[in-house]
PDB file of N, CA and C in Angstrom:
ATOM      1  N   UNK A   1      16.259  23.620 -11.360  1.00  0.00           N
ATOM      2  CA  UNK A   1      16.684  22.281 -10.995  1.00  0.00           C
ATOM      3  C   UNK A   1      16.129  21.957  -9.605  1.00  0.00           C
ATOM      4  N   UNK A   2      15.738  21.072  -9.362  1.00  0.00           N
ATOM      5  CA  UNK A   2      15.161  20.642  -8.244  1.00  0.00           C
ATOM      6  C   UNK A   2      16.022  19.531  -7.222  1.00  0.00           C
ATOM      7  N   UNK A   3      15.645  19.796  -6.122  1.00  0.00           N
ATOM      8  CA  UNK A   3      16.181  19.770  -4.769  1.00  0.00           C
ATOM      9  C   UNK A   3      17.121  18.182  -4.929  1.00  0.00           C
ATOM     10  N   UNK A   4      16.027  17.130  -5.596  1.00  0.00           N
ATOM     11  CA  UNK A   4      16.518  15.947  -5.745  1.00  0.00           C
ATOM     12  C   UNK A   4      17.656  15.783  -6.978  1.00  0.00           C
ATOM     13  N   UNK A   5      17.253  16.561  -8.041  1.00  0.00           N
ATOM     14  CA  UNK A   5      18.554  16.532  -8.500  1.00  0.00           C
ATOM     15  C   UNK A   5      19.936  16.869  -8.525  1.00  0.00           C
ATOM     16  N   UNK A   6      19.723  18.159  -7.597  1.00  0.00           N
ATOM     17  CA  UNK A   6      21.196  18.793  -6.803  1.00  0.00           C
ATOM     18  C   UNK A   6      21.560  17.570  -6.078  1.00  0.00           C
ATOM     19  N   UNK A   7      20.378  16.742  -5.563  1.00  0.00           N
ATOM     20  CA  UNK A   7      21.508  15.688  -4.574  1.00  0.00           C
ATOM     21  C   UNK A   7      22.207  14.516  -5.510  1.00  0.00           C
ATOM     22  N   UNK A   8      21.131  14.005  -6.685  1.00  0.00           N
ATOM     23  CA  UNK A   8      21.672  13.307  -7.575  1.00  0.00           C
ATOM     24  C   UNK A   8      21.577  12.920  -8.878  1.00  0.00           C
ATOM     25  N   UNK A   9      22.207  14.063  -9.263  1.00  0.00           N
ATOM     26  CA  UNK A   9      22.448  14.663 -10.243  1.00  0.00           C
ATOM     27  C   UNK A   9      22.285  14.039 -12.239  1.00  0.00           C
ATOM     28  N   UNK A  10      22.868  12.623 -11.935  1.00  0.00           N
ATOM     29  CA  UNK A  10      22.451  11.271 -12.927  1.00  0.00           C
ATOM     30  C   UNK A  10      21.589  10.965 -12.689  1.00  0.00           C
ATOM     31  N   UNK A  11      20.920  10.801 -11.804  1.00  0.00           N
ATOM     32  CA  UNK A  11      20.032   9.510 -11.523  1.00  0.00           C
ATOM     33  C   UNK A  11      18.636   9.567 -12.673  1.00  0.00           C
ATOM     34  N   UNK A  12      18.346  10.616 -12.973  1.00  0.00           N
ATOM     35  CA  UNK A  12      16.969  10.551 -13.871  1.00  0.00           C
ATOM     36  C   UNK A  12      17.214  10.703 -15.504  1.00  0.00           C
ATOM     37  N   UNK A  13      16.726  10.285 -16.542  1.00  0.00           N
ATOM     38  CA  UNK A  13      16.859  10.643 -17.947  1.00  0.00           C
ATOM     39  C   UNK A  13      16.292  11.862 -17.457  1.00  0.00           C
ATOM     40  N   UNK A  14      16.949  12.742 -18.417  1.00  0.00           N
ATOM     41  CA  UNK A  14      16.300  14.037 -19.408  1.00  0.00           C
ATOM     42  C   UNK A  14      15.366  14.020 -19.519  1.00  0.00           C
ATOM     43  N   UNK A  15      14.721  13.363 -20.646  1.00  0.00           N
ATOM     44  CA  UNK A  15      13.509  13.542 -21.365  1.00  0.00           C
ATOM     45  C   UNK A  15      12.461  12.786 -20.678  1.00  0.00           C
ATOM     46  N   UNK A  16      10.897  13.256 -21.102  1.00  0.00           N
ATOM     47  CA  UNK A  16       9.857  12.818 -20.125  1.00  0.00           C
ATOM     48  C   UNK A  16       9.639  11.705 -21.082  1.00  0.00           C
ATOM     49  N   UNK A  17       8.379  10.869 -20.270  1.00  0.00           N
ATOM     50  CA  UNK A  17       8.174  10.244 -21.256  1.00  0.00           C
ATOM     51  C   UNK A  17       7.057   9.592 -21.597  1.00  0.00           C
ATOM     52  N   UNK A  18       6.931   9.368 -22.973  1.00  0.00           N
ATOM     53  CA  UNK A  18       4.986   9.613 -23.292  1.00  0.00           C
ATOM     54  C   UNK A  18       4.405   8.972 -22.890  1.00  0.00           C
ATOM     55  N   UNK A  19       3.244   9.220 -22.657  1.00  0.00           N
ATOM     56  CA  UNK A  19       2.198   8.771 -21.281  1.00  0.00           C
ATOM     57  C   UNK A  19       2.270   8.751 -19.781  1.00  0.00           C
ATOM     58  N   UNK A  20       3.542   9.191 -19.386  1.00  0.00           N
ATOM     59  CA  UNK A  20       3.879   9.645 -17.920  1.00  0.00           C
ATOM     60  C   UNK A  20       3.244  10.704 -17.930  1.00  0.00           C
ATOM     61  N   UNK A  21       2.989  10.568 -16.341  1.00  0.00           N
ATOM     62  CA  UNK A  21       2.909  12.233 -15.529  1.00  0.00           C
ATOM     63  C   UNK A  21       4.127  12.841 -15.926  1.00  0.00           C
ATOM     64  N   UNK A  22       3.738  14.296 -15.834  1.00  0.00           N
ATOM     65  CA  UNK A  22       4.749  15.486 -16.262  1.00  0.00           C
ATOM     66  C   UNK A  22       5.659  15.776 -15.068  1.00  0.00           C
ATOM     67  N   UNK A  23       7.096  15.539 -15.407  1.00  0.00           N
ATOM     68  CA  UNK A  23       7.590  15.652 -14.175  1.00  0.00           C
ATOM     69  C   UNK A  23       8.525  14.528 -13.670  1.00  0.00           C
ATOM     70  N   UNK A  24       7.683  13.199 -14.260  1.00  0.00           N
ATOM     71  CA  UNK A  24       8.152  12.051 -13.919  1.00  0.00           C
ATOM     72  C   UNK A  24       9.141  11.114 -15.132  1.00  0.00           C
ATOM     73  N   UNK A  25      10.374  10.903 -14.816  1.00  0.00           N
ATOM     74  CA  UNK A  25      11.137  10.452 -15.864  1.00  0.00           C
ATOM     75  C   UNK A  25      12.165   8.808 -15.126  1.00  0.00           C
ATOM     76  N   UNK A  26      12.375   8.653 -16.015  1.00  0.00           N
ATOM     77  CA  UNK A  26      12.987   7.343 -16.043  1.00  0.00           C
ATOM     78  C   UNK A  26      14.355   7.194 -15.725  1.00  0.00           C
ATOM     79  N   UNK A  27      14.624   5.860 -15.004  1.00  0.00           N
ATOM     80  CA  UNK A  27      16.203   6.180 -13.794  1.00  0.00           C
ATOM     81  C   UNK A  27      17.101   5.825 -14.860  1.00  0.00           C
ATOM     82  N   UNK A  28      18.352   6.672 -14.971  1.00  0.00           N
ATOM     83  CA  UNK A  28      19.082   6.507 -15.877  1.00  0.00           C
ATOM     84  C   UNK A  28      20.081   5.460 -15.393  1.00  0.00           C
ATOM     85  N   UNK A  29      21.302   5.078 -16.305  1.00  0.00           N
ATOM     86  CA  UNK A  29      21.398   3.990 -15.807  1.00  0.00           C
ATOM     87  C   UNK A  29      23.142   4.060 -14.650  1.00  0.00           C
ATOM     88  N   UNK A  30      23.368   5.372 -14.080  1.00  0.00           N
ATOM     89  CA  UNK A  30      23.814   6.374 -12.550  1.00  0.00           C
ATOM     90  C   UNK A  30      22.826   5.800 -11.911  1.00  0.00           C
ATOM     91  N   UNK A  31      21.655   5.935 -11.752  1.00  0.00           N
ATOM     92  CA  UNK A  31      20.374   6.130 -11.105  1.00  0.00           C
ATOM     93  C   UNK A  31      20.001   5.144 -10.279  1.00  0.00           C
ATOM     94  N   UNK A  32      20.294   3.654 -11.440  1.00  0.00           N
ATOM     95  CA  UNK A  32      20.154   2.368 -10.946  1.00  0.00           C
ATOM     96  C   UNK A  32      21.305   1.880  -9.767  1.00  0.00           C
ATOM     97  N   UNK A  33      22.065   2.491  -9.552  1.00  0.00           N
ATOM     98  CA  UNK A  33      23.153   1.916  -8.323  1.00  0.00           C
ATOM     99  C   UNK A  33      22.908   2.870  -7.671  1.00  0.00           C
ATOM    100  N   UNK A  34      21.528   3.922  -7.549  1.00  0.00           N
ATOM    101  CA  UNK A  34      21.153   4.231  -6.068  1.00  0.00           C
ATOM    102  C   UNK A  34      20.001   3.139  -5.421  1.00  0.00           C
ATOM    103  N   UNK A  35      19.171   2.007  -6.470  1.00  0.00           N
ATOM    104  CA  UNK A  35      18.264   1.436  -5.462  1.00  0.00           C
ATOM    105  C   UNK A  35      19.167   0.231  -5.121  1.00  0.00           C
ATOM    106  N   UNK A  36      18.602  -0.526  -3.857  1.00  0.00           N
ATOM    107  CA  UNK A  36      19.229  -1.586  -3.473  1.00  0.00           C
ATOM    108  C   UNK A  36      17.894  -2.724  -3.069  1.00  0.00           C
ATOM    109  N   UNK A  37      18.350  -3.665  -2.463  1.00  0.00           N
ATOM    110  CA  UNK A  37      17.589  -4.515  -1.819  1.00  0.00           C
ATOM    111  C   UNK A  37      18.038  -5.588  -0.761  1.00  0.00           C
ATOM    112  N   UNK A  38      16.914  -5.495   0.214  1.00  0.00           N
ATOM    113  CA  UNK A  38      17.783  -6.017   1.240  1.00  0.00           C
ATOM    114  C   UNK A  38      16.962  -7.260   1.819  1.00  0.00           C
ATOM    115  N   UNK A  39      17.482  -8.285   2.493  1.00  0.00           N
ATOM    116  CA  UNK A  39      17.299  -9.725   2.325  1.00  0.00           C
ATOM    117  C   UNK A  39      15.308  -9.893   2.335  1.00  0.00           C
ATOM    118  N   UNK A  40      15.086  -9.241   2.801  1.00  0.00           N
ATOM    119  CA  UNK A  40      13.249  -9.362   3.083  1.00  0.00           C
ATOM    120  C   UNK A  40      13.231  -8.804   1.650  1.00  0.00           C
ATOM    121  N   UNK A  41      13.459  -8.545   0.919  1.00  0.00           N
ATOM    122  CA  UNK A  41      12.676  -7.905  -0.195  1.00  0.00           C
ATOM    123  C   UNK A  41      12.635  -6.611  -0.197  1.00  0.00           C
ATOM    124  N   UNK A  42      12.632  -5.730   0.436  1.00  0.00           N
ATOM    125  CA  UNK A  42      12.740  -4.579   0.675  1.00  0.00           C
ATOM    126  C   UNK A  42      13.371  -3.518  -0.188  1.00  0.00           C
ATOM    127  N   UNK A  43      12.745  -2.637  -1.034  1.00  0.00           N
ATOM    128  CA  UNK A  43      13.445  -1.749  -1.609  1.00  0.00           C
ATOM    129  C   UNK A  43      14.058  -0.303  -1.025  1.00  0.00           C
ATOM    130  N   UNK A  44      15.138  -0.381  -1.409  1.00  0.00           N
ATOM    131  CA  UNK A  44      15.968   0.812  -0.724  1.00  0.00           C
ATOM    132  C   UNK A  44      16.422   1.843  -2.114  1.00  0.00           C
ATOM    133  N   UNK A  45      16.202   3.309  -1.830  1.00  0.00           N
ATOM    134  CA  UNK A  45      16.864   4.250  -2.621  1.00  0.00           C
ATOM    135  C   UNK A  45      17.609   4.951  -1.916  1.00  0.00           C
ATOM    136  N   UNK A  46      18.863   5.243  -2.407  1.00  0.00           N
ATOM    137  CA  UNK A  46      19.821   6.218  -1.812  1.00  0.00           C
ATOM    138  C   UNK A  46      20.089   5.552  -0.180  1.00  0.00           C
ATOM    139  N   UNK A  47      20.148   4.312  -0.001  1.00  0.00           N
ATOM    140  CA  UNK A  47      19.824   3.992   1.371  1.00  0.00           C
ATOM    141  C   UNK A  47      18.875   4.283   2.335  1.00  0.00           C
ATOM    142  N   UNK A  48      17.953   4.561   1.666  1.00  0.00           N
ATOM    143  CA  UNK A  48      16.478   4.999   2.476  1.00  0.00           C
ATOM    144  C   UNK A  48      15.397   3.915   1.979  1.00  0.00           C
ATOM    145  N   UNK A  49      14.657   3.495   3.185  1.00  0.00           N
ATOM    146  CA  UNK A  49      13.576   2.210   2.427  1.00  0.00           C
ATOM    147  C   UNK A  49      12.276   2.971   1.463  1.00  0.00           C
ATOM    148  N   UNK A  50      11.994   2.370   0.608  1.00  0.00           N
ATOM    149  CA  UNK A  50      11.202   3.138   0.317  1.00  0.00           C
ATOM    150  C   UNK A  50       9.454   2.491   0.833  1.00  0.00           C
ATOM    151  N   UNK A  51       8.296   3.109   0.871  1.00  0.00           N
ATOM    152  CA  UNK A  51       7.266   2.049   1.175  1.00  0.00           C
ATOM    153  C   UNK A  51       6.420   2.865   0.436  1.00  0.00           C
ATOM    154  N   UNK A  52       5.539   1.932   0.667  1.00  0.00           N
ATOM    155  CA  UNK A  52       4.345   2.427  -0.474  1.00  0.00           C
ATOM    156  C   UNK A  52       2.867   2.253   0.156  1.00  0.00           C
ATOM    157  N   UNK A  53       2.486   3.310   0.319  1.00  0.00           N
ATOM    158  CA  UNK A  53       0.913   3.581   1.005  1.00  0.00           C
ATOM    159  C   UNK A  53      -0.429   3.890   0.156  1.00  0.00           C
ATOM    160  N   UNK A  54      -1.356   2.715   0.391  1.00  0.00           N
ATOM    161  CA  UNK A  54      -2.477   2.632   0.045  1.00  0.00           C
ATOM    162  C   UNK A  54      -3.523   2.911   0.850  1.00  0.00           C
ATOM    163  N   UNK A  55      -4.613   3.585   1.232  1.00  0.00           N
ATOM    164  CA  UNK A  55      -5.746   3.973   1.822  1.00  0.00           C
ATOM    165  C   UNK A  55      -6.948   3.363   0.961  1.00  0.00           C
ATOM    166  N   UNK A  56      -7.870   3.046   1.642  1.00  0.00           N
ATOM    167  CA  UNK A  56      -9.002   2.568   0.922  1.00  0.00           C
ATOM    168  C   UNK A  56     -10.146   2.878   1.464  1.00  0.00           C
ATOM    169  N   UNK A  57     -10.870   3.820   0.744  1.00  0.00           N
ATOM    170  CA  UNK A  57     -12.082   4.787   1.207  1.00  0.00           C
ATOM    171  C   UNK A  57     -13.688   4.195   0.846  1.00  0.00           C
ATOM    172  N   UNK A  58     -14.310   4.100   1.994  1.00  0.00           N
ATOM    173  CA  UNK A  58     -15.310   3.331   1.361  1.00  0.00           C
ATOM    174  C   UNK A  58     -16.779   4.350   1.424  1.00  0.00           C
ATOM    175  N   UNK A  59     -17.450   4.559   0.670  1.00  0.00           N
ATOM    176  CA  UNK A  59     -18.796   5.393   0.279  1.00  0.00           C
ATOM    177  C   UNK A  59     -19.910   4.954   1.536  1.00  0.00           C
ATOM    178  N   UNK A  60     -20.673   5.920   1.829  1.00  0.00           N
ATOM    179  CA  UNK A  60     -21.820   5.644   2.517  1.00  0.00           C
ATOM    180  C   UNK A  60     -22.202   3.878   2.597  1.00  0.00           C
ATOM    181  N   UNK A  61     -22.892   3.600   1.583  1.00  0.00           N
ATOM    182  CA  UNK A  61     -23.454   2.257   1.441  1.00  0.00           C
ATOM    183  C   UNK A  61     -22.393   0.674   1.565  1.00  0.00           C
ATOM    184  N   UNK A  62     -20.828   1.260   1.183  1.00  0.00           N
ATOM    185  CA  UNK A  62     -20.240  -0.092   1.420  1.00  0.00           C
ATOM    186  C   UNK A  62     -19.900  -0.078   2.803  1.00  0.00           C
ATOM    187  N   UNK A  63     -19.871   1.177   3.886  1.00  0.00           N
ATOM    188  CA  UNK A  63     -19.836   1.191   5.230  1.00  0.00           C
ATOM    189  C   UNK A  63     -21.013   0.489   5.870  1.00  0.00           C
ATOM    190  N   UNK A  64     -22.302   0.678   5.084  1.00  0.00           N
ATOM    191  CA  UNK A  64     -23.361  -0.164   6.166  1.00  0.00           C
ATOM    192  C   UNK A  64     -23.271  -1.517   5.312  1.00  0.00           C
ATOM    193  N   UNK A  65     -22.758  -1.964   4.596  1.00  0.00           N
ATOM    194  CA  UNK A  65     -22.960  -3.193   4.174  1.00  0.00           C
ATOM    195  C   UNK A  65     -21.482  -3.758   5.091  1.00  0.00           C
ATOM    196  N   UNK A  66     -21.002  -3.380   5.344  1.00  0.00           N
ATOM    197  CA  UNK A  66     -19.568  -3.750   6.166  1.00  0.00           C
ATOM    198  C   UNK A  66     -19.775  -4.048   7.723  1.00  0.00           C
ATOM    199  N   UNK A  67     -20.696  -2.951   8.236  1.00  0.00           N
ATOM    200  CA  UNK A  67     -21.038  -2.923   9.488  1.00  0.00           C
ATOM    201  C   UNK A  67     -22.054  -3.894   9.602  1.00  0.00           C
ATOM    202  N   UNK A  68     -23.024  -4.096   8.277  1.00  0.00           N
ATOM    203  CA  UNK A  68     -23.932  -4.898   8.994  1.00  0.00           C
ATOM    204  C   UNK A  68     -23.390  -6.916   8.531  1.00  0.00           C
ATOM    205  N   UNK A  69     -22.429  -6.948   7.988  1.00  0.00           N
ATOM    206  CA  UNK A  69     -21.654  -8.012   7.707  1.00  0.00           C
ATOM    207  C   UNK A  69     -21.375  -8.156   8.927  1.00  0.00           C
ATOM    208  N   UNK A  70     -20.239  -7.360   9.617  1.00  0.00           N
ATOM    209  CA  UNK A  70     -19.526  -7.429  10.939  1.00  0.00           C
ATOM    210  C   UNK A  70     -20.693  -7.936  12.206  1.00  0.00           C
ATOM    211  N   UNK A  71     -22.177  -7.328  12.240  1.00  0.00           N
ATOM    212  CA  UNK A  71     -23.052  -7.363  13.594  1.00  0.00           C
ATOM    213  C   UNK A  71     -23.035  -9.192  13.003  1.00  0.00           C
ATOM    214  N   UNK A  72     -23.737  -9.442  12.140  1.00  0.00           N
ATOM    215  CA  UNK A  72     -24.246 -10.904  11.451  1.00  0.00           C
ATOM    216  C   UNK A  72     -23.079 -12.113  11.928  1.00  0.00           C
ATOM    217  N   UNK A  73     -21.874 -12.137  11.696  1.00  0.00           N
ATOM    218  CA  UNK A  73     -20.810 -12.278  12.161  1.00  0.00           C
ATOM    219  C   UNK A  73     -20.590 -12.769  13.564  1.00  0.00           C
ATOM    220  N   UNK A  74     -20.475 -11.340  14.227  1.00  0.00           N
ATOM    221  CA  UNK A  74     -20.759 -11.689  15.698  1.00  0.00           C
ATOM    222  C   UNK A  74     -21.904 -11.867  16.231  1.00  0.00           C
ATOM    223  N   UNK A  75     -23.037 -11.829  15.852  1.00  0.00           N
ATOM    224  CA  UNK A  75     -24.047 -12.696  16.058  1.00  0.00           C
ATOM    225  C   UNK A  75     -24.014 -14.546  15.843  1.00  0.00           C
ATOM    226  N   UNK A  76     -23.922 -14.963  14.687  1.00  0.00           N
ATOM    227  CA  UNK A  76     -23.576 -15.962  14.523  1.00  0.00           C
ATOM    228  C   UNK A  76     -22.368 -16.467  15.508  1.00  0.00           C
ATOM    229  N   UNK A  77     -21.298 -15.908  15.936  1.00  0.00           N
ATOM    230  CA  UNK A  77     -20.577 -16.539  16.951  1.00  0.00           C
ATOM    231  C   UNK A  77     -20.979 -16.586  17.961  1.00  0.00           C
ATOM    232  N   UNK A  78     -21.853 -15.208  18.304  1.00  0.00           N
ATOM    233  CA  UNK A  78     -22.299 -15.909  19.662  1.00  0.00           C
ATOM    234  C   UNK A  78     -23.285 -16.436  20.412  1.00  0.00           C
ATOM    235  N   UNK A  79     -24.214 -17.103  19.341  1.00  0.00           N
ATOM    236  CA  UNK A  79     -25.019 -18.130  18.833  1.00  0.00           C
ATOM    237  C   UNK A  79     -24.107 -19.306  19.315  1.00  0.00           C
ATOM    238  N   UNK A  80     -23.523 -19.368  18.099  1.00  0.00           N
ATOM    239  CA  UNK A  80     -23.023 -21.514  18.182  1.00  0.00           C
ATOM    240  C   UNK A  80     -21.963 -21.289  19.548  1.00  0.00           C
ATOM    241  N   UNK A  81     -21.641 -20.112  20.126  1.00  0.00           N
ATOM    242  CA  UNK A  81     -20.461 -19.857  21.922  1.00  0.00           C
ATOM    243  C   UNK A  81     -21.615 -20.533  22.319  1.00  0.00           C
ATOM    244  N   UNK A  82     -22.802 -20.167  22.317  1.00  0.00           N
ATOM    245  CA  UNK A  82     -24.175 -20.307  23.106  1.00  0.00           C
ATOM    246  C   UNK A  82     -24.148 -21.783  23.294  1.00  0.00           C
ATOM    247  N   UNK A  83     -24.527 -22.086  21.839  1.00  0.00           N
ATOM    248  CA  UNK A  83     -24.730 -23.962  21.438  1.00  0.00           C
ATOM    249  C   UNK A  83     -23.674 -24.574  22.009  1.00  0.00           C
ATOM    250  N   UNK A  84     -22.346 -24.040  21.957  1.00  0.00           N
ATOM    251  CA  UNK A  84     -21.476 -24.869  22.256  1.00  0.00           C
ATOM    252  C   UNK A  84     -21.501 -25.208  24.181  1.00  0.00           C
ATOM    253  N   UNK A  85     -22.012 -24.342  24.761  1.00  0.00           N
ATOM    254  CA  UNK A  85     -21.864 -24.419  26.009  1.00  0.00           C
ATOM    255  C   UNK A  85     -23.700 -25.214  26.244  1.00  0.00           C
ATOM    256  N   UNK A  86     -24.575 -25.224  25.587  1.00  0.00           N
ATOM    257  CA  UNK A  86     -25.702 -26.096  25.951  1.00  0.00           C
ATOM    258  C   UNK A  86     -26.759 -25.317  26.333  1.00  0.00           C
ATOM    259  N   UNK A  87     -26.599 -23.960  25.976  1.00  0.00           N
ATOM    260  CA  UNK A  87     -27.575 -22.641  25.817  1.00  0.00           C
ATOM    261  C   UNK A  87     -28.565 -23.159  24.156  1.00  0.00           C
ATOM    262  N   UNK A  88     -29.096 -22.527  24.346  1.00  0.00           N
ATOM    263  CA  UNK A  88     -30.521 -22.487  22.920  1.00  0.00           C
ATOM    264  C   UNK A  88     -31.025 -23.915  22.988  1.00  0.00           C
ATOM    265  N   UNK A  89     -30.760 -23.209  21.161  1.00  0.00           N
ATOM    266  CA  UNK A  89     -31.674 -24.982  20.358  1.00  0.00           C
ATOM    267  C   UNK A  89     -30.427 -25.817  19.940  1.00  0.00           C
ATOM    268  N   UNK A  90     -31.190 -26.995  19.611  1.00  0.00           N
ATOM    269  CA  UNK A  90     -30.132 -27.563  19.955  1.00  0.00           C
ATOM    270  C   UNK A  90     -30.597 -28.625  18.188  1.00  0.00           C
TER     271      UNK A  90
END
């Protein structure tokens, strides 16, 4: 039995279920009066918020297409900073 279920003990069905990860089961319905929600939207279990973290990893080639987006960018701004003050072409 595992750590989370010694603390609460209903909260999960028994049985797994098909096409889940192994391991992972469905909140029984004990289970459901541990999440809450609080006025922002915010989900809470057991009175703890819960959050949810995404990372987004980008490959060799979408880094120089990113970096060279970003130089183009600030180039172009500080171009028309230029124009705007009565520097260049006009």
């Amino acid at each position: 039995m595992s750590e989370f279920d010694n603390l609460y003990p209903h909260s999960r069905t028994r049985e797994d279920r098909p096409g889940w990860p192994k391991g992972v089961k469905g909140i029984s319905m004990e289970g459901v009066d541990q999440l809450g929600v609080d006025d922002e939207g915010n989900l809470y279990w057991a009175g703890k918020r819960l959050e949810v973290a995404r990372t987004i990893t980008l490959n060799t080639f979408q880094q120089a297409i990113a970096v060279i987006g970003v130089l183009t960018a600030v180039a172009v701004a500080l171009v028309e900073w230029l124009r705007f003050f009565g520097y260049g072409v006009r």
